[in-house]
C-alpha atoms as a PDB file:
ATOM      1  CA  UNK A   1      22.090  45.698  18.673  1.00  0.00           C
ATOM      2  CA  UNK A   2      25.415  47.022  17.596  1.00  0.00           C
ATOM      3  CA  UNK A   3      26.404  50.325  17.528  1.00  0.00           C
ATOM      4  CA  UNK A   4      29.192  52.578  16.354  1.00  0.00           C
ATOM      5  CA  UNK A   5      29.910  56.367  17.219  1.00  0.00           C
ATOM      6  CA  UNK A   6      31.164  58.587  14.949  1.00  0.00           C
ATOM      7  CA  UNK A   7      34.933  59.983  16.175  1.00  0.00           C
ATOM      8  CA  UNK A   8      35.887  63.458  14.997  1.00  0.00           C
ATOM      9  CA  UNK A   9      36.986  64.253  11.955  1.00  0.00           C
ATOM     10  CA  UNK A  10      35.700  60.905  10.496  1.00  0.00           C
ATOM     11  CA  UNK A  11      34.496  59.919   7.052  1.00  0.00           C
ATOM     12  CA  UNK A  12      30.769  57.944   6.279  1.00  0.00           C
ATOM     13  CA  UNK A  13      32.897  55.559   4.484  1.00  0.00           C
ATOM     14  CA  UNK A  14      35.220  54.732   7.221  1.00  0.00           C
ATOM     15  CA  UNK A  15      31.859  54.739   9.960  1.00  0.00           C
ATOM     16  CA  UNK A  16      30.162  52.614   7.582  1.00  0.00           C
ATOM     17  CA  UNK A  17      32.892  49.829   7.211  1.00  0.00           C
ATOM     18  CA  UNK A  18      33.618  49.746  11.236  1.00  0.00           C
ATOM     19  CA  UNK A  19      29.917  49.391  11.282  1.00  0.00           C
ATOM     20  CA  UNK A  20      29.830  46.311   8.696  1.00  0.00           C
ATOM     21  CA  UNK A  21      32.647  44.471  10.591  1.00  0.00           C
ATOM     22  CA  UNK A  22      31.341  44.866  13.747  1.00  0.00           C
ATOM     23  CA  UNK A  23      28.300  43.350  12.450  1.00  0.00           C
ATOM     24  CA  UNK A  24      30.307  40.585  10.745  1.00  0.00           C
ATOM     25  CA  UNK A  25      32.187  39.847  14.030  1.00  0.00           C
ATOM     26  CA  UNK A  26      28.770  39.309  16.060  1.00  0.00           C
ATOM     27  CA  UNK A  27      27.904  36.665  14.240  1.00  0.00           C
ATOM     28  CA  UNK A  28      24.199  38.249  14.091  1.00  0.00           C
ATOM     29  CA  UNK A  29      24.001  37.767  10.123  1.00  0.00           C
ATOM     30  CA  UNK A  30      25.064  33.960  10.349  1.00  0.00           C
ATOM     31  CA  UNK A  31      22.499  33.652  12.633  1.00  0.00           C
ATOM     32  CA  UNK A  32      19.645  35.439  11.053  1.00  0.00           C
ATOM     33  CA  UNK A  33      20.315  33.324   7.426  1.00  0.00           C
ATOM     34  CA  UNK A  34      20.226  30.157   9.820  1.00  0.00           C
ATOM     35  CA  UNK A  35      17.161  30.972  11.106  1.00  0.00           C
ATOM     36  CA  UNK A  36      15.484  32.625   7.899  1.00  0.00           C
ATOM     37  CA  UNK A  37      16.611  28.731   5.513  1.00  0.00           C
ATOM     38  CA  UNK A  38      15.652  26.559   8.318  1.00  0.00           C
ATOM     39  CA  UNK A  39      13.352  23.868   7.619  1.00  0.00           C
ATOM     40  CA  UNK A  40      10.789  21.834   9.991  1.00  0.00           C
ATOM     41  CA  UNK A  41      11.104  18.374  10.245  1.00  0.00           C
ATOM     42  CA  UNK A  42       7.834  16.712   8.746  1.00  0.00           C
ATOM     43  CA  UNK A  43       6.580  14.248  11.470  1.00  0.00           C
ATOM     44  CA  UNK A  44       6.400  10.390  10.376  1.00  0.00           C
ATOM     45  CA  UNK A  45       2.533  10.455  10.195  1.00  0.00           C
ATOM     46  CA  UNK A  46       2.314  13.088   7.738  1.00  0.00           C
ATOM     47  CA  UNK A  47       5.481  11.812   5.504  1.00  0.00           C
ATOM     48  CA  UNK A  48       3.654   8.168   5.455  1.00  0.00           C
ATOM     49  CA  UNK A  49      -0.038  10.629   4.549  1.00  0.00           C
ATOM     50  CA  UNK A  50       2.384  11.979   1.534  1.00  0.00           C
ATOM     51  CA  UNK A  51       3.331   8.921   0.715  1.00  0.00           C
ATOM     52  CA  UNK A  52       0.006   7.015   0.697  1.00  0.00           C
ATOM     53  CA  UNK A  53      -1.530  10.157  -0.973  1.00  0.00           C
ATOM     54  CA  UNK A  54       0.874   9.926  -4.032  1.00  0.00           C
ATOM     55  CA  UNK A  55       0.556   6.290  -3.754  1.00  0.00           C
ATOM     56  CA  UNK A  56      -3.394   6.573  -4.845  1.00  0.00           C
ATOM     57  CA  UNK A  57      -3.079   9.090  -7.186  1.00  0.00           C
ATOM     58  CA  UNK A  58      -0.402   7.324  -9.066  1.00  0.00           C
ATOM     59  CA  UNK A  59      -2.716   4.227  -8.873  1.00  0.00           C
ATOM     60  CA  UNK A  60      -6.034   6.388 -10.325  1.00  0.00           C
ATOM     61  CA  UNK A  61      -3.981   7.912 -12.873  1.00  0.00           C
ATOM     62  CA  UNK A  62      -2.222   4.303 -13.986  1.00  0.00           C
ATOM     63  CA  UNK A  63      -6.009   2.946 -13.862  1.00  0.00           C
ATOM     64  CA  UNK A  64      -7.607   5.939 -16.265  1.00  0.00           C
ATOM     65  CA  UNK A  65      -4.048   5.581 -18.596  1.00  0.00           C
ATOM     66  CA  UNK A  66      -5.519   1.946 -19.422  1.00  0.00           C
ATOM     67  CA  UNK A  67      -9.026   2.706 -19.460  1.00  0.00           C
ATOM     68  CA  UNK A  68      -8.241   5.119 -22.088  1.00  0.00           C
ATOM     69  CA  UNK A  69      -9.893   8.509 -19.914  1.00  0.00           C
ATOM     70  CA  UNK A  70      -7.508  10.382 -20.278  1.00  0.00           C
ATOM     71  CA  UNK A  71      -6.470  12.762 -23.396  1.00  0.00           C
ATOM     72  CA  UNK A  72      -3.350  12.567 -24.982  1.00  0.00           C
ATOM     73  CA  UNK A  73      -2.087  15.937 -24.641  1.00  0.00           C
ATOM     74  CA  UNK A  74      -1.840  14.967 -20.213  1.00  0.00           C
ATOM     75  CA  UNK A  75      -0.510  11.716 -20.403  1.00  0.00           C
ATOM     76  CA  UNK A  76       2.942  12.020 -19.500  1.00  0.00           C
ATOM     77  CA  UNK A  77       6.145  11.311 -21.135  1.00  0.00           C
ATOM     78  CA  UNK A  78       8.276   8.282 -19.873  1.00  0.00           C
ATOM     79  CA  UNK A  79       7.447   5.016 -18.079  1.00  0.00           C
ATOM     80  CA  UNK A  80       5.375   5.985 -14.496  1.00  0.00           C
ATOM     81  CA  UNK A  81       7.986   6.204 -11.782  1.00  0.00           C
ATOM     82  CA  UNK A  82       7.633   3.158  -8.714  1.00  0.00           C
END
């Protein structure tokens, strides 16, 4: 935790901005937006799960596209990505 005292005859302003780059120099605010934007690595099982999950549903929707269930306003717009 860093801390600052107050010297005599000393303004908020001047506390306040010794505070702030005493802060800055710790290097605690790098560290907290490192650890606050990290991401998990997804393991291989459940990225190949994803994969074979979109896999199907692109499959089922391709198969009701030509089968005519589905309405016009969901089809999509543009060839179905592979």
């Amino acid at each position: 935790m860093t801390q600052v005292n107050r010297n005599k005859a000393e303004t908020f302003d001047s506390l306040l901005r010794r505070f702030q780059r005493r802060v800055q120099s710790s290097g605690k605010v790098l560290q907290a937006k490192k650890i606050r934007f990290h991401k998990r690595d997804v393991s291989k099982t459940k990225r190949h799960d994803s994969a074979l999950r979109r896999e199907d549903k692109r499959k089922s929707y391709e198969y009701q596209l030509k089968t005519g269930q589905l309405k016009e306003e969901f089809q999509r717009k543009g060839p179905p990505k592979r």
